[in-house]
C-alpha atoms as a PDB file:
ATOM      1  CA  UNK A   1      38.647 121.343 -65.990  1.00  0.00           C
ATOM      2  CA  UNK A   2      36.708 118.490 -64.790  1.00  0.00           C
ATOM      3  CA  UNK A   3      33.265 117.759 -66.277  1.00  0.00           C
ATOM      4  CA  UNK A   4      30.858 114.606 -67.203  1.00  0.00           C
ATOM      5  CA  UNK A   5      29.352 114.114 -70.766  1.00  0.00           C
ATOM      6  CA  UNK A   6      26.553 111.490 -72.292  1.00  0.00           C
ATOM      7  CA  UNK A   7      28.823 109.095 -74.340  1.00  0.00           C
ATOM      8  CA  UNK A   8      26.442 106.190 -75.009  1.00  0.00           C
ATOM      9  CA  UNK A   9      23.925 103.814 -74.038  1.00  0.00           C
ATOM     10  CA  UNK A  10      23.511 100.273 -74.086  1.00  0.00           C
ATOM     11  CA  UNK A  11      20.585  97.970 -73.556  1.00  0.00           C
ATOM     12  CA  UNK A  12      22.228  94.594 -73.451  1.00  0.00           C
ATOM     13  CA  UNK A  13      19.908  93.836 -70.068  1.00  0.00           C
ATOM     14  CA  UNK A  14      16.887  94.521 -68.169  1.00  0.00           C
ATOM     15  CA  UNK A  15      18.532  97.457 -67.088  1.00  0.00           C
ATOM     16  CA  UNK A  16      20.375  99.091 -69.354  1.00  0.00           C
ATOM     17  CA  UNK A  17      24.099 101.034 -68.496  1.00  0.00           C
ATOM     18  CA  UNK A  18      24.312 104.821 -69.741  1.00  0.00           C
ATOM     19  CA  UNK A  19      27.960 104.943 -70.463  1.00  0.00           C
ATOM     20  CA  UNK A  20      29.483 108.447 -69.552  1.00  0.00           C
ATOM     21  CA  UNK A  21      32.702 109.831 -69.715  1.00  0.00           C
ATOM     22  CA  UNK A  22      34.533 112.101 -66.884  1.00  0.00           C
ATOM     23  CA  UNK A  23      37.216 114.642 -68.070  1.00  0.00           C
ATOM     24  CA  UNK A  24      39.952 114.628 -65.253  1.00  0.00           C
ATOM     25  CA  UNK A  25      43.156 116.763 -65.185  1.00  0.00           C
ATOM     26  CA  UNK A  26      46.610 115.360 -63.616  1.00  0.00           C
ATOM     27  CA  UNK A  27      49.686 117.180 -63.747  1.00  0.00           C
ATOM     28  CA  UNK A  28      48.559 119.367 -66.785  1.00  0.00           C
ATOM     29  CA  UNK A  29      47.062 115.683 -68.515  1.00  0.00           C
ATOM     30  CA  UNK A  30      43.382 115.494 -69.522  1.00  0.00           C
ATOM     31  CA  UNK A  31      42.531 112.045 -69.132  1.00  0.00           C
ATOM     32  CA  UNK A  32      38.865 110.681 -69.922  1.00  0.00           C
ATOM     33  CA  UNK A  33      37.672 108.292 -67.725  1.00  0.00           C
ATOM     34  CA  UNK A  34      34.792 105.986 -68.460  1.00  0.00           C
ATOM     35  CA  UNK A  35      31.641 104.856 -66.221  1.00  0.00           C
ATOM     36  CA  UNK A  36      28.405 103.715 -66.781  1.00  0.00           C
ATOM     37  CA  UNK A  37      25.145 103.730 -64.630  1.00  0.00           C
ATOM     38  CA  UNK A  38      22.263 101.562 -64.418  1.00  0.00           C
ATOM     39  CA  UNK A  39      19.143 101.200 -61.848  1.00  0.00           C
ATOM     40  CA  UNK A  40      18.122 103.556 -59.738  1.00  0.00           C
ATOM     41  CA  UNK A  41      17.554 104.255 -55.256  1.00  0.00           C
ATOM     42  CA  UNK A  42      20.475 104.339 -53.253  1.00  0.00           C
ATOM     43  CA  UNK A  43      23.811 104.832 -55.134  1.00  0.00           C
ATOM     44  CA  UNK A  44      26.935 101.866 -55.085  1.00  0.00           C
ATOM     45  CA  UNK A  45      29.965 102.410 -56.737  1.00  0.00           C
ATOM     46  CA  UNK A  46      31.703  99.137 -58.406  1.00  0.00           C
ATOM     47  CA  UNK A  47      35.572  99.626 -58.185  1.00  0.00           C
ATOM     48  CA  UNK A  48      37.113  96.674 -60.063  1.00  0.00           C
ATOM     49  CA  UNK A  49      40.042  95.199 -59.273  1.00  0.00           C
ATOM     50  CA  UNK A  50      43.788  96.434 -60.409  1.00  0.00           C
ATOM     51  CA  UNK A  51      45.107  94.313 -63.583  1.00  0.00           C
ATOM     52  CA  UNK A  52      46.527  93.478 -66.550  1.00  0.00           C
ATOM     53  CA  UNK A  53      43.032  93.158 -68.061  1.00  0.00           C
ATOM     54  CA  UNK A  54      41.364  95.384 -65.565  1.00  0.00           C
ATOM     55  CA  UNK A  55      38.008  96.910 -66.781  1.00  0.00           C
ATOM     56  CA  UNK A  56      34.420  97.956 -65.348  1.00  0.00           C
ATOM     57  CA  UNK A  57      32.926  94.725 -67.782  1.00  0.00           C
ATOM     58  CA  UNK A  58      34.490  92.428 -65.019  1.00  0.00           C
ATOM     59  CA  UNK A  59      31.935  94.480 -62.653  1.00  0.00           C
ATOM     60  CA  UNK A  60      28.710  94.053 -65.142  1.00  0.00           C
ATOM     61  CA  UNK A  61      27.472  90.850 -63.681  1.00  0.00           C
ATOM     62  CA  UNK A  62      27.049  92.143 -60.154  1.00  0.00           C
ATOM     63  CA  UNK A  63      25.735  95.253 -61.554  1.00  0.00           C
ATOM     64  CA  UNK A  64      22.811  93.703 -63.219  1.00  0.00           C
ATOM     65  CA  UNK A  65      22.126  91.630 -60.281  1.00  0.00           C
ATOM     66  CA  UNK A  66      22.297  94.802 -57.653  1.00  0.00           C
ATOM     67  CA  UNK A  67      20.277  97.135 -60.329  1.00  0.00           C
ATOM     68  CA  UNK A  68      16.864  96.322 -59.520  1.00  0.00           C
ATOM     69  CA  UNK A  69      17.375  97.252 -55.751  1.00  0.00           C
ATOM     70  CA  UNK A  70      20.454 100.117 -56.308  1.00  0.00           C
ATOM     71  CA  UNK A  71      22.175 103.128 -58.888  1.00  0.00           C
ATOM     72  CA  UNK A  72      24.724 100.966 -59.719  1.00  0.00           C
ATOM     73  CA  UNK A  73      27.932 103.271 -61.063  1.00  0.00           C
ATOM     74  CA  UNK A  74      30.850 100.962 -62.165  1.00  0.00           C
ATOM     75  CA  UNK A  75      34.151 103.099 -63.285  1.00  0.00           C
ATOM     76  CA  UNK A  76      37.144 101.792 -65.286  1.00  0.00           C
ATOM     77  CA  UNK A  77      40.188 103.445 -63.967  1.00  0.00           C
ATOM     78  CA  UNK A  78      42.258 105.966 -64.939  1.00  0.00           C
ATOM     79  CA  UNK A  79      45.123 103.814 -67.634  1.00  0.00           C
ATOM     80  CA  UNK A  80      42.797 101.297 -67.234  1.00  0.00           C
ATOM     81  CA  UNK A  81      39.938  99.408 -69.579  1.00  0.00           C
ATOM     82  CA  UNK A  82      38.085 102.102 -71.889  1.00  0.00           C
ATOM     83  CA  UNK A  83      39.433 105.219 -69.807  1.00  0.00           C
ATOM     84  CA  UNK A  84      42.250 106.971 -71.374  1.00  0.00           C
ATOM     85  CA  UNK A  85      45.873 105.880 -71.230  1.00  0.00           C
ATOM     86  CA  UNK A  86      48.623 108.398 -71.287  1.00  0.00           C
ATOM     87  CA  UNK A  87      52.286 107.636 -70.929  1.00  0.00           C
ATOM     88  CA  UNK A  88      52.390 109.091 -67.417  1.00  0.00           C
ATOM     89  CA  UNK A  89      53.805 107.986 -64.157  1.00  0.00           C
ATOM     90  CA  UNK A  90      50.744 105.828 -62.645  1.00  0.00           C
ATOM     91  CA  UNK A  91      51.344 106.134 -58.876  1.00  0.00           C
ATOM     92  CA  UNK A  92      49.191 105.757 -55.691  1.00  0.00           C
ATOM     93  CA  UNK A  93      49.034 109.873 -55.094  1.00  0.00           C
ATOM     94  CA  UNK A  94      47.256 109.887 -58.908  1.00  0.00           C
ATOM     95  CA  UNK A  95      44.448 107.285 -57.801  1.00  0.00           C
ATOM     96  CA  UNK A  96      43.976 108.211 -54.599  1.00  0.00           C
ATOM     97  CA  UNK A  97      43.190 112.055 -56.031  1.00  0.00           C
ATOM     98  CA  UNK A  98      40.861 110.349 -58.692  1.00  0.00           C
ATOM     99  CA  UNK A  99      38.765 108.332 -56.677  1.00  0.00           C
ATOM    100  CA  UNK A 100      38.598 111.714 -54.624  1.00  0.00           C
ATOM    101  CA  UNK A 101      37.767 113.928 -57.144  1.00  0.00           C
ATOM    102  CA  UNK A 102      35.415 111.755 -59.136  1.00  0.00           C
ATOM    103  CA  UNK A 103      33.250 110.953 -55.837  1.00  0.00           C
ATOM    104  CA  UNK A 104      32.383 114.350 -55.373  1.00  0.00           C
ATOM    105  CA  UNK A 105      31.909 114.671 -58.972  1.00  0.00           C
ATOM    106  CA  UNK A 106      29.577 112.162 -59.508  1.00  0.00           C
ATOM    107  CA  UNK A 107      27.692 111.514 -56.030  1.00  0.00           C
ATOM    108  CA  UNK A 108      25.821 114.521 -53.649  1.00  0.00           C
ATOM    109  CA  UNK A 109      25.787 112.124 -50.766  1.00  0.00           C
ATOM    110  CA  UNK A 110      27.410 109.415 -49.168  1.00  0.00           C
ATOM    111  CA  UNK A 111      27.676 105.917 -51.131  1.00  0.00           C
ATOM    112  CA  UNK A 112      28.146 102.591 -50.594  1.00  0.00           C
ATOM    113  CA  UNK A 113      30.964 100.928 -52.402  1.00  0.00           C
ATOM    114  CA  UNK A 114      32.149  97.579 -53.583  1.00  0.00           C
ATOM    115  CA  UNK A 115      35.946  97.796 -53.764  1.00  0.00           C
ATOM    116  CA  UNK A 116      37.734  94.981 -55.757  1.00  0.00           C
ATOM    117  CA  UNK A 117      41.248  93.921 -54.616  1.00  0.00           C
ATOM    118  CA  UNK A 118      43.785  96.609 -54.988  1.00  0.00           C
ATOM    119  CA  UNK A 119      40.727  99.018 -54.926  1.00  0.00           C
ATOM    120  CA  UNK A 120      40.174  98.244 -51.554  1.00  0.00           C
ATOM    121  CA  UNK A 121      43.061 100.127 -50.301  1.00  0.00           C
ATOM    122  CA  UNK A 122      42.155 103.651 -51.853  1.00  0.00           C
ATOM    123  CA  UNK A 123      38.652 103.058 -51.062  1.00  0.00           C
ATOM    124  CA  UNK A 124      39.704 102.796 -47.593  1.00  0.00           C
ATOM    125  CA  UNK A 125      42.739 105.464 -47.288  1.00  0.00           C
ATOM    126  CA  UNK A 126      39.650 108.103 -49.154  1.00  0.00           C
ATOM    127  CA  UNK A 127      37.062 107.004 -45.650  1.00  0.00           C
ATOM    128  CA  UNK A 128      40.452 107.942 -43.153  1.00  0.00           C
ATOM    129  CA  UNK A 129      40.561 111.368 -45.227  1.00  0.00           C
ATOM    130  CA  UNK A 130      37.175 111.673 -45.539  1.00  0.00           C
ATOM    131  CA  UNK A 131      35.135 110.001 -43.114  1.00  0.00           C
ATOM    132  CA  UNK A 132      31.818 110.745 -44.533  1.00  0.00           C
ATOM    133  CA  UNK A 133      32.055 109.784 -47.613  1.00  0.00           C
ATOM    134  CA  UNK A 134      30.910 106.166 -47.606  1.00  0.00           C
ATOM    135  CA  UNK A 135      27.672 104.568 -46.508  1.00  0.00           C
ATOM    136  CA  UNK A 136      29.320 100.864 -46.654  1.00  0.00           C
ATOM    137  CA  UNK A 137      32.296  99.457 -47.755  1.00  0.00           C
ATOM    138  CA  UNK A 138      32.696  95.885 -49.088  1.00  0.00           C
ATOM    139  CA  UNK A 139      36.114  94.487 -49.841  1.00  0.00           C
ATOM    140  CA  UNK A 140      35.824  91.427 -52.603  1.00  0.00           C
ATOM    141  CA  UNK A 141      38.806  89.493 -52.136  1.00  0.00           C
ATOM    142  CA  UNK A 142      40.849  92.302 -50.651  1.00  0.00           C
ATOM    143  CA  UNK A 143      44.858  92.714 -51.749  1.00  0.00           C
ATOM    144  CA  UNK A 144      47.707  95.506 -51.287  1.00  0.00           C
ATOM    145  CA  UNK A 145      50.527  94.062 -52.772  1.00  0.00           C
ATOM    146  CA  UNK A 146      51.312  93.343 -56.539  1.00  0.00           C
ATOM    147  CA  UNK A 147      52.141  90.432 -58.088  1.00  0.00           C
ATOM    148  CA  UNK A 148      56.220  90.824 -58.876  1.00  0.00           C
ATOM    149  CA  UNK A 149      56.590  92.243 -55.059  1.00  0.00           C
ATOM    150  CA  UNK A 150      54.117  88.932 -54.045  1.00  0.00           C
ATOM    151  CA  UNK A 151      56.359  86.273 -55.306  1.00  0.00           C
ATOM    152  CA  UNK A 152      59.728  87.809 -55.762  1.00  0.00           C
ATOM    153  CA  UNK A 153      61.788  88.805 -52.731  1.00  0.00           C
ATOM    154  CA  UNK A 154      64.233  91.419 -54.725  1.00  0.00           C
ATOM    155  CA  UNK A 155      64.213  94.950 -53.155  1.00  0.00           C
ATOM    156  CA  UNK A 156      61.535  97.668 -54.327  1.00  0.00           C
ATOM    157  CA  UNK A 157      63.836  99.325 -56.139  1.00  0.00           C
ATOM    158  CA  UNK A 158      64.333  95.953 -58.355  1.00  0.00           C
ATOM    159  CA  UNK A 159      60.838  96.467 -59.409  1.00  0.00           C
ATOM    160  CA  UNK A 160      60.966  99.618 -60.044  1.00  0.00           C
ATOM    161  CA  UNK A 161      63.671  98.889 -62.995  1.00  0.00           C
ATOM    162  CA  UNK A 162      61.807  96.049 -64.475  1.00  0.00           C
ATOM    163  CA  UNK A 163      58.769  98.884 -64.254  1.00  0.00           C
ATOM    164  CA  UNK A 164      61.062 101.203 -66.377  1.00  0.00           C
ATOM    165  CA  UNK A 165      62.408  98.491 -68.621  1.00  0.00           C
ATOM    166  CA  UNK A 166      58.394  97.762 -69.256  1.00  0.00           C
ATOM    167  CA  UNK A 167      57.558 101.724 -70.052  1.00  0.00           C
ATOM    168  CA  UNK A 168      60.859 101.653 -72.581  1.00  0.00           C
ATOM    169  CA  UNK A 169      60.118 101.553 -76.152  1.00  0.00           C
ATOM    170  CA  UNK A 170      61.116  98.335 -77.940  1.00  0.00           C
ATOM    171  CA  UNK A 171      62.242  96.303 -75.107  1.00  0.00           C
ATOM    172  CA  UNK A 172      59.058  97.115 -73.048  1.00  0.00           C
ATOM    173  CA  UNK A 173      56.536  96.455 -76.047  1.00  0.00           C
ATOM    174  CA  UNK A 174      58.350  93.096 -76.195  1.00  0.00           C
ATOM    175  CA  UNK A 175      58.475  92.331 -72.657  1.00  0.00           C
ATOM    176  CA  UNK A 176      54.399  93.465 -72.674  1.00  0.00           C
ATOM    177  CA  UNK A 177      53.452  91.409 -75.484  1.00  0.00           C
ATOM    178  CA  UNK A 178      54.671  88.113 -73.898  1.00  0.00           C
ATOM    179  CA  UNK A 179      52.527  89.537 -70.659  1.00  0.00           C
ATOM    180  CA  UNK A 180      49.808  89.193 -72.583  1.00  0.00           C
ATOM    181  CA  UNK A 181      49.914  86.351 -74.657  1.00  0.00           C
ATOM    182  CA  UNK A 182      46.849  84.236 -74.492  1.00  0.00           C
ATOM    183  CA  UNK A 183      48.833  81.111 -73.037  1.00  0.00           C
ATOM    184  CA  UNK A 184      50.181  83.364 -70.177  1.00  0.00           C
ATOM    185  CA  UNK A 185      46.725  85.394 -69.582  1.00  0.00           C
ATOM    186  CA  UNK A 186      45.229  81.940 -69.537  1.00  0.00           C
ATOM    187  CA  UNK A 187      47.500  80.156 -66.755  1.00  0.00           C
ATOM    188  CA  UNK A 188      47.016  83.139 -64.212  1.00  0.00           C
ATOM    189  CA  UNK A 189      43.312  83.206 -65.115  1.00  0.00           C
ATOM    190  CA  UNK A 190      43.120  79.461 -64.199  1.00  0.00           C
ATOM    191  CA  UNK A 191      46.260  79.904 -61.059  1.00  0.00           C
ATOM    192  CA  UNK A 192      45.084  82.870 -59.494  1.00  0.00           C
ATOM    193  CA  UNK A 193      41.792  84.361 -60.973  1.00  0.00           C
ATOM    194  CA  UNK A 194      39.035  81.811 -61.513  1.00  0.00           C
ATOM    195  CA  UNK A 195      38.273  78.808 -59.448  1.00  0.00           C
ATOM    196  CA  UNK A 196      36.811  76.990 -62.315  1.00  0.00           C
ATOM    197  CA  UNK A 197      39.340  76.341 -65.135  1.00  0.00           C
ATOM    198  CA  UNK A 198      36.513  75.393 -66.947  1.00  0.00           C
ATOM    199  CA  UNK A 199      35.008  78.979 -67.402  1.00  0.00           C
ATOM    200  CA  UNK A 200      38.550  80.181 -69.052  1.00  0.00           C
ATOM    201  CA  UNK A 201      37.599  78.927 -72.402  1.00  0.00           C
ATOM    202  CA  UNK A 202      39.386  80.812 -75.680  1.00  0.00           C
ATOM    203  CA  UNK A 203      36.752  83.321 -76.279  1.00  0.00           C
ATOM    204  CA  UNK A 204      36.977  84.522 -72.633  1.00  0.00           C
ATOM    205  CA  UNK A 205      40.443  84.538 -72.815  1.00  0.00           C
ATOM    206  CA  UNK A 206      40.345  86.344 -76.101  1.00  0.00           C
ATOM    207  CA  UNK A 207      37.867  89.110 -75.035  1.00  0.00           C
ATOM    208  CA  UNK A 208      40.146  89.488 -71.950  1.00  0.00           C
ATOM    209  CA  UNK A 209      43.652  90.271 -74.179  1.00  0.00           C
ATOM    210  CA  UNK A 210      41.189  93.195 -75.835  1.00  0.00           C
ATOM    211  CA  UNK A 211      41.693  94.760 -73.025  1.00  0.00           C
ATOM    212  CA  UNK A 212      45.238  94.366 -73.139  1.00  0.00           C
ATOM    213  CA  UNK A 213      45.401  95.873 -76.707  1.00  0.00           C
ATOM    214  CA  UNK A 214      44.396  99.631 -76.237  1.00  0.00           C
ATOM    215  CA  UNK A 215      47.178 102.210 -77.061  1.00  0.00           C
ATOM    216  CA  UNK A 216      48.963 103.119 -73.950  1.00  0.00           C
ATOM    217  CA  UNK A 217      47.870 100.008 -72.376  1.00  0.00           C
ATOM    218  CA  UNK A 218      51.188  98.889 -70.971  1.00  0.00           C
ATOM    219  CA  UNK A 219      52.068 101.708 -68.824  1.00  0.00           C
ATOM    220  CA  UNK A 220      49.458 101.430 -66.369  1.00  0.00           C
ATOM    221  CA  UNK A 221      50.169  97.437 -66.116  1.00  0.00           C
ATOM    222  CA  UNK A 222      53.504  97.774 -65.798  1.00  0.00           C
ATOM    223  CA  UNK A 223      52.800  99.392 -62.666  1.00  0.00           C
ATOM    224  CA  UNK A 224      50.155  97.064 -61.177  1.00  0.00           C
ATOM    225  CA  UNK A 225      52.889  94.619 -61.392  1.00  0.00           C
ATOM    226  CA  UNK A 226      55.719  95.303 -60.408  1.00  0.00           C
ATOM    227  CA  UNK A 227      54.080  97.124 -57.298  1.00  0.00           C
ATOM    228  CA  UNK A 228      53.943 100.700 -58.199  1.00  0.00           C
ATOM    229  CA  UNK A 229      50.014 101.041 -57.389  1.00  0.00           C
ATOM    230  CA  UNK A 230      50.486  99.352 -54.098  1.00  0.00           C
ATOM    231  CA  UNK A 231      48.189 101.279 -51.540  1.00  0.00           C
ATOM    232  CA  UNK A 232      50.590 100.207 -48.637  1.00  0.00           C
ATOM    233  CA  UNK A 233      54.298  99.061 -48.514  1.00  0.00           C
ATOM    234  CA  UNK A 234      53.607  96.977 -45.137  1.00  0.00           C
ATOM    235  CA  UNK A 235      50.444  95.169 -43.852  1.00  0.00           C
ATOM    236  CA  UNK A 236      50.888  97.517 -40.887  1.00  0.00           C
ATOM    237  CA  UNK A 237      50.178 100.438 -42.872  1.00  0.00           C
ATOM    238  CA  UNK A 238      47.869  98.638 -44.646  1.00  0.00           C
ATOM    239  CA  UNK A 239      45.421  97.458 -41.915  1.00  0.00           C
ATOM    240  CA  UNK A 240      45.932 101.004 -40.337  1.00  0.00           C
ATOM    241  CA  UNK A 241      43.682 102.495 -42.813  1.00  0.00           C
ATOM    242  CA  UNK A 242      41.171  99.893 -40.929  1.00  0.00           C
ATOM    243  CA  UNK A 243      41.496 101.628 -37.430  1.00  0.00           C
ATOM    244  CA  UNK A 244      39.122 103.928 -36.123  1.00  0.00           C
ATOM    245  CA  UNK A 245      36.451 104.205 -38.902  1.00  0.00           C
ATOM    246  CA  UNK A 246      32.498 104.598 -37.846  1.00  0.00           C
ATOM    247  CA  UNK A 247      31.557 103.663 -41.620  1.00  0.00           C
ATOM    248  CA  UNK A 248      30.518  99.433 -41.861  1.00  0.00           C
ATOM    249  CA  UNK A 249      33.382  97.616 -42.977  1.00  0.00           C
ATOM    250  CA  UNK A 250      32.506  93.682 -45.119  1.00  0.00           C
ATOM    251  CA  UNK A 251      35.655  91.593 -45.783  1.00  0.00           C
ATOM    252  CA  UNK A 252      34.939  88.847 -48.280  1.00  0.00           C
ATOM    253  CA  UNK A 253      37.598  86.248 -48.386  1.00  0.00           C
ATOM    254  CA  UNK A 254      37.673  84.149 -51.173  1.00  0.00           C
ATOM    255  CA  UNK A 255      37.492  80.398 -50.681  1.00  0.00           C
ATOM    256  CA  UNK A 256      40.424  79.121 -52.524  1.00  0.00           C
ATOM    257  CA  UNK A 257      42.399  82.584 -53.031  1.00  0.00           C
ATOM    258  CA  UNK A 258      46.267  82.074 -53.040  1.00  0.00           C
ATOM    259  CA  UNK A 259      47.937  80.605 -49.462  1.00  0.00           C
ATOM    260  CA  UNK A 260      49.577  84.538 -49.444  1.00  0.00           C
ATOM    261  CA  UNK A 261      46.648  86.320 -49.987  1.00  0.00           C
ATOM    262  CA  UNK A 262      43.936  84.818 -48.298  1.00  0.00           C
ATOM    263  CA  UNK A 263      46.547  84.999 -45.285  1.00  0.00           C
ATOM    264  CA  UNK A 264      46.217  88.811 -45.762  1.00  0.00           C
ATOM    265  CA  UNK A 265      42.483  88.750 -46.110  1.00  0.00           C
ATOM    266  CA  UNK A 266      41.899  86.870 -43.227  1.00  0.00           C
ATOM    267  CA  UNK A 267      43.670  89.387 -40.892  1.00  0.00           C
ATOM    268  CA  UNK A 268      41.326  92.120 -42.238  1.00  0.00           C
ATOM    269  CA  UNK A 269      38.450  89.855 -41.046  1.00  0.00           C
ATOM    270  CA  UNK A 270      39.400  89.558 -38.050  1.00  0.00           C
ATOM    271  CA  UNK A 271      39.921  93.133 -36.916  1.00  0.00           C
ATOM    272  CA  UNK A 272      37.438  94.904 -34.550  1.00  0.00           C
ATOM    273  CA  UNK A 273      34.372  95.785 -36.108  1.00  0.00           C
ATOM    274  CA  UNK A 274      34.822  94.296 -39.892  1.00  0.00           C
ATOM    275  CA  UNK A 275      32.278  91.483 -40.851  1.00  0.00           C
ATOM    276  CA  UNK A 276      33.298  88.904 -42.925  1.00  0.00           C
ATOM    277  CA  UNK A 277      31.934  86.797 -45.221  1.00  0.00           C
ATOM    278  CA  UNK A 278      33.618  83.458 -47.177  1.00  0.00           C
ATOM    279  CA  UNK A 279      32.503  82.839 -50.641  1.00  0.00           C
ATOM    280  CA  UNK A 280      33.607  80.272 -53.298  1.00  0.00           C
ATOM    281  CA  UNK A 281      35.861  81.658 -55.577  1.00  0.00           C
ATOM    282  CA  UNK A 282      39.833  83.126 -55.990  1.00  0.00           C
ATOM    283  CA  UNK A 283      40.794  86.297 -57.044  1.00  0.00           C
ATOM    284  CA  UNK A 284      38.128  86.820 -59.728  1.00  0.00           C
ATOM    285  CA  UNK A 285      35.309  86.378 -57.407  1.00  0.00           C
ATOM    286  CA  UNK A 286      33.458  89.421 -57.894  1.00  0.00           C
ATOM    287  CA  UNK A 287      32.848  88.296 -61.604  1.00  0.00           C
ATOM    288  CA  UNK A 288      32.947  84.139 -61.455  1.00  0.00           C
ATOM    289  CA  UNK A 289      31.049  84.313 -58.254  1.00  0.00           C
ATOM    290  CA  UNK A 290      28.825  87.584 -58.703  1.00  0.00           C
ATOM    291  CA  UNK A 291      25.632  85.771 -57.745  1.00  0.00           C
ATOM    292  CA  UNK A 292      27.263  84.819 -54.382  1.00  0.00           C
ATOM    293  CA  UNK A 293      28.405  88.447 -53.517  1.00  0.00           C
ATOM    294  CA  UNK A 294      25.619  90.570 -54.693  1.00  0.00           C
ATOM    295  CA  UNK A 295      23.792  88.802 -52.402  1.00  0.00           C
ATOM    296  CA  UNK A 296      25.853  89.557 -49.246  1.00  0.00           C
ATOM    297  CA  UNK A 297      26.290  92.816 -50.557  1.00  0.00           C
ATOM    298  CA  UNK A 298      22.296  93.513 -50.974  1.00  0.00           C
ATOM    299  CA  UNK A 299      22.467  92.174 -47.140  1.00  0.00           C
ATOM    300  CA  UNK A 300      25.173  94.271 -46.332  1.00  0.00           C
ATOM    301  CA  UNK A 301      24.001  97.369 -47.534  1.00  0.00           C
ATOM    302  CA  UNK A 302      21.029  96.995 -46.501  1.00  0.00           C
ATOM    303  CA  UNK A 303      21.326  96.395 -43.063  1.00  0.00           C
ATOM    304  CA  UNK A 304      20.797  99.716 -40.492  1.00  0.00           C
END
């Protein structure tokens, strides 16, 4: 049974985020899901990147910056942030059926969205299957392939043990904690994630392992990792999802992103029909950067 419920509200800015939570079923497993809304006019959903420490916050300062001007809906995914986190198989077919089912849940006509690295491949595999579904689609720092498949060049089904060995009791919750040890969340912040190694101060990096810390939380990660949520196995199949689509299409590639993936997110801007647009920033750029992309977004969106 799928339904939505009032949770909570908070007024922490101008305009303040009713928090909500969705009740969706998956192979006989109720799992809640959390979003929150704030502004009002023409809807945008915020789909924040896949991640250790993935969560709709990372989405809250381009939120408050698109609120006065949209309904701003910003969803942590299923495994994910405040959303539930059963010890189930996170795959592709499970996300891809989410993002389907809470769309039609939640919206009653087509909306733009704002689709956050590994997000950008089920936002775009849900407008081949169903075209109308999207107004506009922006891709911050578009990815498709996890981090163990990125730098390692073992064979999928490599990853898929050290996936297993994570999920195992013991063993895994050892293997997870040194994941997400402050030092180690702190060098990929300041690698991969934020441009300015400045901004990854303790507190930051402290509010981020929270995130880490929920029941449950390891499963989902474990698959983000070693490759398990990848929306595509090839770029191929990847940029396919790209072909033949009469819904507006914004690449953003971030400035100093990783040699590997702003390689990938420079062939996406360069298809047929995709604008593009280069802001500062890595990985992380829809939060270090928000200023920067709500404003081509607002643009974007905006434009007929």
């Amino acid at each position: 049974m799928i339904q939505t419920a009032d949770l909570t509200k908070s007024n922490s800015s101008n305009y303040p985020a009713t928090v909500q939570k969705y009740l969706w079923n998956w192979k006989e497993t109720q799992i809640e899901v959390i979003y929150e809304t704030r502004g009002g006019g023409k809807p945008v959903l915020l789909l924040p990147a896949f991640s250790t420490v993935s969560t709709r916050e990372e989405m809250r300062p381009l939120a408050e910056l698109l609120a006065p001007n949209f309904q701003v809906v910003s969803v942590d995914w299923p495994g994910f942030g405040e959303s539930s986190r059963p010890r189930t198989d996170y795959e592709p077919q499970l996300y891809h059926q989410f993002l389907k089912d809470f769309v039609e849940s939640v919206f009653n006509s087509s909306v733009a969205v704002v689709a956050a690295g590994h997000a950008a491949g089920y936002a775009m595999q849900l407008a081949q299957s169903k075209p109308n579904v999207w107004s506009k689609i922006v891709l911050p720092a578009p990815t498709w392939r996890g981090p163990l498949p990125t730098m390692s060049k073992q064979p999928r089904g490599w990853h898929g043990m050290v996936r297993e060995l994570v999920r195992s009791p013991l063993i895994g919750q050892f293997l997870y904690k040194l994941n997400t040890a402050p030092s180690f969340l702190s060098l990929m912040y300041r690698r991969h994630v934020y441009a300015d190694a400045a901004k990854v101060t303790a507190d930051f990096i402290q509010n981020k392992r929270k995130v880490t810390q929920q029941p449950g939380a390891r499963f989902g990660s474990a698959a983000f990792v070693t490759g398990g949520l990848d929306p595509a196995k090839t770029r191929e199949e990847f940029v396919a999802n790209f072909q033949g689509l009469t819904v507006p299409v914004m690449v953003v590639v971030a400035e100093k992103a990783p040699p590997k993936s702003k390689a990938e997110m420079e062939v996406l801007a360069q298809l047929p029909g995709v604008e593009s647009r280069v802001i500062p920033g890595t990985l992380g750029l829809h939060e270090e950067f928000a200023e920067d992309l709500a404003n081509a977004v607002k643009s974007f969106i905006s434009e007929n």
